[in-house]
Protein backbone atom coordinates (compact mmCIF):
# COMPACT_ATOMS: atom_id res chain seq x y z
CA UNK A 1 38.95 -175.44 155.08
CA UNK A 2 36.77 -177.04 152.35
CA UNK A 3 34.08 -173.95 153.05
CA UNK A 4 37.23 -171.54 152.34
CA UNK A 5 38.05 -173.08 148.98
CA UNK A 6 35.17 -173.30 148.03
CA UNK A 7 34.06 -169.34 149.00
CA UNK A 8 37.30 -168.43 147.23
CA UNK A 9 36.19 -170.68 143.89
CA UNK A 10 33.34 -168.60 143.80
CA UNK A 11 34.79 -165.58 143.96
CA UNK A 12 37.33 -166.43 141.16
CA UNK A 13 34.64 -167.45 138.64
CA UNK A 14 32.82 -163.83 139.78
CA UNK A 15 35.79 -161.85 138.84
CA UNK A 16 36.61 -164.08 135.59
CA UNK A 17 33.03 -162.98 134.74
CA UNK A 18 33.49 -159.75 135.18
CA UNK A 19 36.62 -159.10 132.65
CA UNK A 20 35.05 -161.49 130.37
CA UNK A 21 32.16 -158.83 130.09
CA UNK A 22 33.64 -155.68 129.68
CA UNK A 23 32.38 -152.08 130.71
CA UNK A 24 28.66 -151.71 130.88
CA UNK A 25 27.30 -150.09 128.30
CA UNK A 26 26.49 -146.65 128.88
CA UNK A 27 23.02 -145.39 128.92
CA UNK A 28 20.99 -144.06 125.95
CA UNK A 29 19.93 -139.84 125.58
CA UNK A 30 17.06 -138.65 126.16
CA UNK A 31 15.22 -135.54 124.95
CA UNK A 32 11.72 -134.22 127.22
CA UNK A 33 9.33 -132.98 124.45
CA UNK A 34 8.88 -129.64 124.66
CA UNK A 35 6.27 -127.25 121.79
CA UNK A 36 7.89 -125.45 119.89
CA UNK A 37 6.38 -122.46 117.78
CA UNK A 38 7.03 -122.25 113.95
CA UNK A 39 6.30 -120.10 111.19
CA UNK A 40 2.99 -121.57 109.52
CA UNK A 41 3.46 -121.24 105.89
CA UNK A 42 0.71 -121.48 102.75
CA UNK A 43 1.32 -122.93 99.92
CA UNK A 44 0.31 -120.37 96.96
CA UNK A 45 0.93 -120.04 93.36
CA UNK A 46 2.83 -117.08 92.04
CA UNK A 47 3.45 -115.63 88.38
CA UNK A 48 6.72 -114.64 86.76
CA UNK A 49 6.11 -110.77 85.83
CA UNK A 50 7.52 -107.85 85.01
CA UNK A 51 8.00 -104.65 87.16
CA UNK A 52 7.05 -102.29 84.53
CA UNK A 53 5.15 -103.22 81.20
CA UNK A 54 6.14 -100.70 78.51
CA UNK A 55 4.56 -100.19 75.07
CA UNK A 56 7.04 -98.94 71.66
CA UNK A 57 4.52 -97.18 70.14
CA UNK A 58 5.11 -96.02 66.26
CA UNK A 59 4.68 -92.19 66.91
CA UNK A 60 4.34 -91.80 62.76
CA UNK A 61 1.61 -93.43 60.68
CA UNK A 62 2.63 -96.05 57.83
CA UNK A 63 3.88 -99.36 56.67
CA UNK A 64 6.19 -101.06 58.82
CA UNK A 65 9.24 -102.33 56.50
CA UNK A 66 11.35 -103.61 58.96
CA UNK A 67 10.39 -105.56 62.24
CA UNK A 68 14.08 -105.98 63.86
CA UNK A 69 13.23 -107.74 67.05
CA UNK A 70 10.81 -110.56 68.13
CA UNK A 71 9.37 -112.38 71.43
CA UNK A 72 12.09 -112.86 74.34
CA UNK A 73 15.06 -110.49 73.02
CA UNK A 74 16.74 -108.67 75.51
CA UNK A 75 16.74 -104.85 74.19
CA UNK A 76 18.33 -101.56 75.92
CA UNK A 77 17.20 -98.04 76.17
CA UNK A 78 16.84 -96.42 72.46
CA UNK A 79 17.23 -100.05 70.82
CA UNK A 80 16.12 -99.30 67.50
CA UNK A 81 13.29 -102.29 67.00
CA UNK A 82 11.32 -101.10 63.97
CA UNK A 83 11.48 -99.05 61.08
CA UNK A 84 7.79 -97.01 59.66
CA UNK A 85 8.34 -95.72 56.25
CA UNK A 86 5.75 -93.05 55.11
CA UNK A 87 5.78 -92.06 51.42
CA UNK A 88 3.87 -88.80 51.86
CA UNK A 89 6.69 -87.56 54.00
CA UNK A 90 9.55 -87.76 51.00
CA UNK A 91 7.07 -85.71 48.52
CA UNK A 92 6.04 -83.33 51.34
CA UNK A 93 9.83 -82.61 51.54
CA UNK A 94 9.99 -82.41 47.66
CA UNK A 95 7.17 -79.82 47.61
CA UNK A 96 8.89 -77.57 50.14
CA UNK A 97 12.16 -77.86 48.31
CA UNK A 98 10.32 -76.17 45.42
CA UNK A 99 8.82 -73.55 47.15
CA UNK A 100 11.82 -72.73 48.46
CA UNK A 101 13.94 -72.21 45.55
CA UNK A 102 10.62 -70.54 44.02
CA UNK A 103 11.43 -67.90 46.87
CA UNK A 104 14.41 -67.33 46.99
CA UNK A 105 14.17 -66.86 43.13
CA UNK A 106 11.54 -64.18 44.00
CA UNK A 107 14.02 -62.99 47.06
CA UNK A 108 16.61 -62.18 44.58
CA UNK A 109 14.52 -60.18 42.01
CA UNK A 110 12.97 -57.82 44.66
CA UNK A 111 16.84 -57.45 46.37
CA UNK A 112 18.17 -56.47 42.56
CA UNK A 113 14.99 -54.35 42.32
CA UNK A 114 15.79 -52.39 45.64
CA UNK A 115 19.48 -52.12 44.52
CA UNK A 116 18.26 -50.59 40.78
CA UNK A 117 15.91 -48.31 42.91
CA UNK A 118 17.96 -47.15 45.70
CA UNK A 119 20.11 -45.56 42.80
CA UNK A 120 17.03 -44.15 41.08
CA UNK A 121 16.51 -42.03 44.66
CA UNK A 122 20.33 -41.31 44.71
CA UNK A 123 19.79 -39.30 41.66
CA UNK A 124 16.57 -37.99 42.61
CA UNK A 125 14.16 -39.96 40.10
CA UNK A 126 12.36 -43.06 42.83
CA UNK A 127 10.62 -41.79 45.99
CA UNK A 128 11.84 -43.28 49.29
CA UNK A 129 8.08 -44.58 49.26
CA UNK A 130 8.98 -46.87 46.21
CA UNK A 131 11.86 -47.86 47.85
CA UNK A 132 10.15 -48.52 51.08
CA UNK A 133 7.91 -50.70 49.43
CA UNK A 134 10.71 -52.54 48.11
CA UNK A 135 12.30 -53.16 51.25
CA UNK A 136 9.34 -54.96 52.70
CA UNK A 137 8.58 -57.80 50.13
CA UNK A 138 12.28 -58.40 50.12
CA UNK A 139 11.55 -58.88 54.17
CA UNK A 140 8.72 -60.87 53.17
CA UNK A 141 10.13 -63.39 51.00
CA UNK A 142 12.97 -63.92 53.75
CA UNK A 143 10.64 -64.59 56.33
CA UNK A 144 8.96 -66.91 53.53
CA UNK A 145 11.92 -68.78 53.14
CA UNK A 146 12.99 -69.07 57.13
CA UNK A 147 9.15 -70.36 57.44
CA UNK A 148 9.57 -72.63 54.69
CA UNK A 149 12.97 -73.82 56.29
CA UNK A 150 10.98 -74.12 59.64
CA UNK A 151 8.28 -76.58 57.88
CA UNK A 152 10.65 -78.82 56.22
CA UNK A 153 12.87 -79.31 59.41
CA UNK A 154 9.35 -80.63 60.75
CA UNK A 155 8.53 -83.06 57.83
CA UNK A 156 12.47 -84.37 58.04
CA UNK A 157 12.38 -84.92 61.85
CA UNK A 158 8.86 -86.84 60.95
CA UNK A 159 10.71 -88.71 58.59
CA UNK A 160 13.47 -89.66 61.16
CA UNK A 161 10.32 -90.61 64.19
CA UNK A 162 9.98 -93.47 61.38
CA UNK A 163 12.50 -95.22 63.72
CA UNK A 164 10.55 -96.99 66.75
CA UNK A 165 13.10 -97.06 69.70
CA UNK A 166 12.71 -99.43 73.00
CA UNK A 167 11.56 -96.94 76.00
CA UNK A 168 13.67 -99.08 78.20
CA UNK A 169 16.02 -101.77 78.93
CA UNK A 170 14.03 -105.14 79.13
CA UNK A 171 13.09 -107.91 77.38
CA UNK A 172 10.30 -108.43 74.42
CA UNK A 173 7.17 -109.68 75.67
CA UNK A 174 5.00 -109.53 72.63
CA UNK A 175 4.95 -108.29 68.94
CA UNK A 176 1.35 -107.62 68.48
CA UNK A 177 2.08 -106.68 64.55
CA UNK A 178 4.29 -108.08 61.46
CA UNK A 179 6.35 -106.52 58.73
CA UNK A 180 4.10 -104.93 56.01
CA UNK A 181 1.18 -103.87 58.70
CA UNK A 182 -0.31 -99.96 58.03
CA UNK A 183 0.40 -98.43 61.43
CA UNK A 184 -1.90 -95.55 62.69
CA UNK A 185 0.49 -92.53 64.90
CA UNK A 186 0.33 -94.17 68.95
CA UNK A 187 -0.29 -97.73 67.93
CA UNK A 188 1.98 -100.68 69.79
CA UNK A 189 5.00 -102.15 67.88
CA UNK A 190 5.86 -104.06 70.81
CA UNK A 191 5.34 -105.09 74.72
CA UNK A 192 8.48 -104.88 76.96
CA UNK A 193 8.71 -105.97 80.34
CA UNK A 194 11.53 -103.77 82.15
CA UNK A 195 12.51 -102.69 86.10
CA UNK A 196 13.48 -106.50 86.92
CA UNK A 197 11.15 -109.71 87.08
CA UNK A 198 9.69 -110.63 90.16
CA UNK A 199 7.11 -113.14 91.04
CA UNK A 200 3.54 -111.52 91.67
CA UNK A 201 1.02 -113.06 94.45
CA UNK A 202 -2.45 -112.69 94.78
CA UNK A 203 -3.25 -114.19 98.51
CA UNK A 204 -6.81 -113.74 100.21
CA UNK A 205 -7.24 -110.84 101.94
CA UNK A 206 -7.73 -112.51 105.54
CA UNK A 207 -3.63 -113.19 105.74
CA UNK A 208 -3.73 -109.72 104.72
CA UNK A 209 -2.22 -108.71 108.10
CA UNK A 210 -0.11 -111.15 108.46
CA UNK A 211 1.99 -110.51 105.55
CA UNK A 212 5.18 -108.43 106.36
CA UNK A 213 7.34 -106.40 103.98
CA UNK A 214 11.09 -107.90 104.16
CA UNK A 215 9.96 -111.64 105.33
CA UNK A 216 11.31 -114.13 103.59
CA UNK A 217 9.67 -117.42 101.71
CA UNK A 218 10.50 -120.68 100.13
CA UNK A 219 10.13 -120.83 96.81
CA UNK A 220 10.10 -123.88 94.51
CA UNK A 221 12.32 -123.59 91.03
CA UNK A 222 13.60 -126.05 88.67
CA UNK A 223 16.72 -126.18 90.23
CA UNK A 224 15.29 -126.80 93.83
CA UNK A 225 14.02 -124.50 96.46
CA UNK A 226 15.15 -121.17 96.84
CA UNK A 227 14.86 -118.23 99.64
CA UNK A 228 12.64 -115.27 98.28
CA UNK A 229 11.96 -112.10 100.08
CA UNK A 230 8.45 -109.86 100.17
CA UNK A 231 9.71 -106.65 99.10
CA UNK A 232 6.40 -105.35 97.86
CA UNK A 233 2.17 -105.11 99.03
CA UNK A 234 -0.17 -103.28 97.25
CA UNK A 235 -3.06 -101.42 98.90
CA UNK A 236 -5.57 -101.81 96.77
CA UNK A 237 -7.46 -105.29 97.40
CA UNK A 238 -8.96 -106.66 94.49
CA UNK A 239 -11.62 -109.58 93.87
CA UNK A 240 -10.67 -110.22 97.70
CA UNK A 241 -7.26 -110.68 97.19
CA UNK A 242 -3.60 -108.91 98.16
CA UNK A 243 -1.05 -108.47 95.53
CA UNK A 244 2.35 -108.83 96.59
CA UNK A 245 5.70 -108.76 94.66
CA UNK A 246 7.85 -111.66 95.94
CA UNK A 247 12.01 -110.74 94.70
CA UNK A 248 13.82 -114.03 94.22
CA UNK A 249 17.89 -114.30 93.57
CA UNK A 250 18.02 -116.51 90.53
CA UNK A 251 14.70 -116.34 89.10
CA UNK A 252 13.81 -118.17 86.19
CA UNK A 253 12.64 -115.99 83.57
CA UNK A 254 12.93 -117.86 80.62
CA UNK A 255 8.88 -117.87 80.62
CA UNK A 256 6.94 -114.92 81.76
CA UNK A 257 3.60 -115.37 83.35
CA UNK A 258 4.93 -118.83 84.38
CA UNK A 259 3.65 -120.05 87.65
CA UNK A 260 5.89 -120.70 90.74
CA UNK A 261 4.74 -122.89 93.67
CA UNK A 262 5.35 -119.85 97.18
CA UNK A 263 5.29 -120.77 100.85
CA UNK A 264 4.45 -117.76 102.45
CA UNK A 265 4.44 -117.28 106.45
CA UNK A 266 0.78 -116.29 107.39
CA UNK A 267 1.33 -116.87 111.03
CA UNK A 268 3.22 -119.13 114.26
CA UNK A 269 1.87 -122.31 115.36
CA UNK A 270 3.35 -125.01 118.07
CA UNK A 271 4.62 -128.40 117.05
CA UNK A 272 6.24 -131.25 118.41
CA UNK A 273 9.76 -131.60 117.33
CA UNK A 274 12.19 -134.26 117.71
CA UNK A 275 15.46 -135.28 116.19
CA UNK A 276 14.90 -137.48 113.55
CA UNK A 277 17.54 -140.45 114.59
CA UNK A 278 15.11 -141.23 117.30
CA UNK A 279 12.28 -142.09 114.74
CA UNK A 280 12.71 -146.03 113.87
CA UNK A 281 10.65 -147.22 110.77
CA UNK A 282 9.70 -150.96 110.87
CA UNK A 283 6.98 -152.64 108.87
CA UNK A 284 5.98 -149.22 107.46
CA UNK A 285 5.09 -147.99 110.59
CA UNK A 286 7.08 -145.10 112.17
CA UNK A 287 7.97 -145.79 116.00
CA UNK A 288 9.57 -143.67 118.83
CA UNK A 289 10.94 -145.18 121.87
CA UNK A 290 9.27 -143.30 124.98
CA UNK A 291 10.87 -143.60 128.92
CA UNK A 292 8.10 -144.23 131.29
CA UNK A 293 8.98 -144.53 134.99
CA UNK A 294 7.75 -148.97 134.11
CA UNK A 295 11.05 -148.90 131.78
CA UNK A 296 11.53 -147.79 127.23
CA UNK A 297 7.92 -148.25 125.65
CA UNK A 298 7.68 -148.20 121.71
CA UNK A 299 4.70 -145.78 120.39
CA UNK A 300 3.65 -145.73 116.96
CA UNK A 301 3.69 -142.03 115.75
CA UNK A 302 2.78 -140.08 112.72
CA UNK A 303 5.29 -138.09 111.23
CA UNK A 304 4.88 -134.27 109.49
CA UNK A 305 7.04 -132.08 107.50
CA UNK A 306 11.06 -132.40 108.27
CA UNK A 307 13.03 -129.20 109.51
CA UNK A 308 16.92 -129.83 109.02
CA UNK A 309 17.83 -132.89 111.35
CA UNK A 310 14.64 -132.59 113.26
CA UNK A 311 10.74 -134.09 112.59
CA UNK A 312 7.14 -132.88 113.54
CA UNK A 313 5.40 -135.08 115.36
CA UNK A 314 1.43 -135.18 114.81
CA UNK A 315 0.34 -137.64 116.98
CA UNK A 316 1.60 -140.35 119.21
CA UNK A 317 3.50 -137.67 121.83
CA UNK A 318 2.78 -135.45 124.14
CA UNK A 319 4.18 -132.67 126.37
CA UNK A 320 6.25 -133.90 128.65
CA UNK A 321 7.20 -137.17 127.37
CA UNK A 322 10.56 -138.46 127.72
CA UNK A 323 11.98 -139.87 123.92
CA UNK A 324 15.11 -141.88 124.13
CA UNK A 325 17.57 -140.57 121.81
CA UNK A 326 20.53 -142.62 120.24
């Protein structure tokens, strides 16, 4: 009897125990490392240029009276920017003017001429020769005065060139000249960067073949990193170098020929990934917990670049190893 009371004691204080503890805990996640291949990126510098660099040339020769634009306006097609005033071309006008009316002065005496003669050879005094005669210099002076016409259309449409319009929509990169300069016919009021900005790479020609048109790039801005896209590569390789035109939504272009830190994707490369929770940082170390078949060992590791929620691992795992997971 005693050995029954006190088996059932025993079990009492067994069960007590067991609703005193609760549910067991359930067991931690795990995650077998596995390599995983990423893009291998290079970190290069790019500049902030223009598509197209156009010149406003002054297609007249004199003094420029009136600069209307300067460095960073935003101009369109046929903007007028500058203004070249030549003084020759108002008294070349003058001069024509007075030859004109010196003409046509000389038009009208040989027309009332022909008219006095034509009578003369109604009545049977001129010859038709004198009156031939006639008839010519009176075409002469009209072809004078449509050739004189002709020249001063020329010398007013010079005058009107005076006006030195933007080639294209863009923005003002330079003003290589100020208001009172003697311009010579050709030479450069002004620099204007138009088609878009993009940034332009120069990356050594042994990634050469691993650079894809359409793949896209991080690119670090003011405002954070941004997604970029290769749209251009130009053949020609130059001082050992590729140049590529990287197109970027939101750009800065406040400052061309500013450089932009690119990561561009050269090639694939395996890493160790895991989730980042797992990492535990104590004592400024970095530690993963790792399942052996012996029970959870602690390894110190050394941590890379983050992706997202996950970390590269450079050293302390290997293929194959179990990592606990939270």
């Amino acid at each position: 009897m005693r050995l029954a009371l006190a088996a059932l004691s025993a079990a009492s204080l067994v069960l007590a125990g067991l609703v005193l503890a609760g549910p067991t805990p359930t067991r931690a996640g795990s995650l077998k490392i596995e390599p995983v291949t990423v893009p291998e990126w290079k970190a290069v510098y790019g500049r902030v240029e223009a598509r197209d660099t156009i010149p406003a040339r002054a297609r007249v020769g004199g003094t420029l009276t009136e600069l209307l634009v300067s460095e960073g306006d935003a101009v369109k097609a046929g903007q007028r920017i500058a203004i070249v005033h030549d003084d020759k071309i108002a008294f070349q006008v003058s001069a024509l003017d007075s030859q004109l009316k010196a003409i046509v002065a000389q038009l009208q005496n040989a027309e009332t001429e022909l008219a006095r003669t034509q009578s003369l050879v109604d009545r049977g005094v001129a010859t038709a020769q004198r009156l031939d005669q006639l008839r010519t210099q009176a075409d002469v002076f009209r072809n004078q005065i449509a050739s004189t016409e002709a020249q001063r259309l020329v010398i007013v449409q010079q005058g009107t060139e005076g006006n030195v319009l933007a080639p294209a929509d863009g923005k003002i990169l330079t003003v290589p000249v100020t208001r009172g300069a003697v311009l010579l016919p050709g030479e450069t009021v002004a620099t204007i960067g138009a088609g878009g900005f993009f940034l332009r790479l120069a990356i050594p020609e042994r990634h050469a073949p691993l650079l894809k048109e359409g793949a896209g790039l991080t690119v670090e801005t003011d405002t954070g990193p941004a997604t970029g896209r290769l749209v251009k590569l130009y053949p020609q390789i130059g001082n050992g170098r590729i140049v590529a035109d990287v197109e970027v939504q939101g750009l800065p272009t406040l400052f061309v020929d500013a450089r932009v830190l690119v990561r561009v994707p050269i090639g694939m490369r395996k890493v160790t990934m895991i989730p980042a929770a797992a990492i535990v940082h104590r004592s400024g170390l970095d530690f993963v917990t790792v399942r052996l078949p012996s029970g959870p060992v602690e390894r110190t590791v050394v941590i890379g670049e983050r992706d997202g929620d996950k970390v590269e691992i450079l050293t302390g795992l290997a293929a194959g190893d179990e990592v606990v997971t939270p």
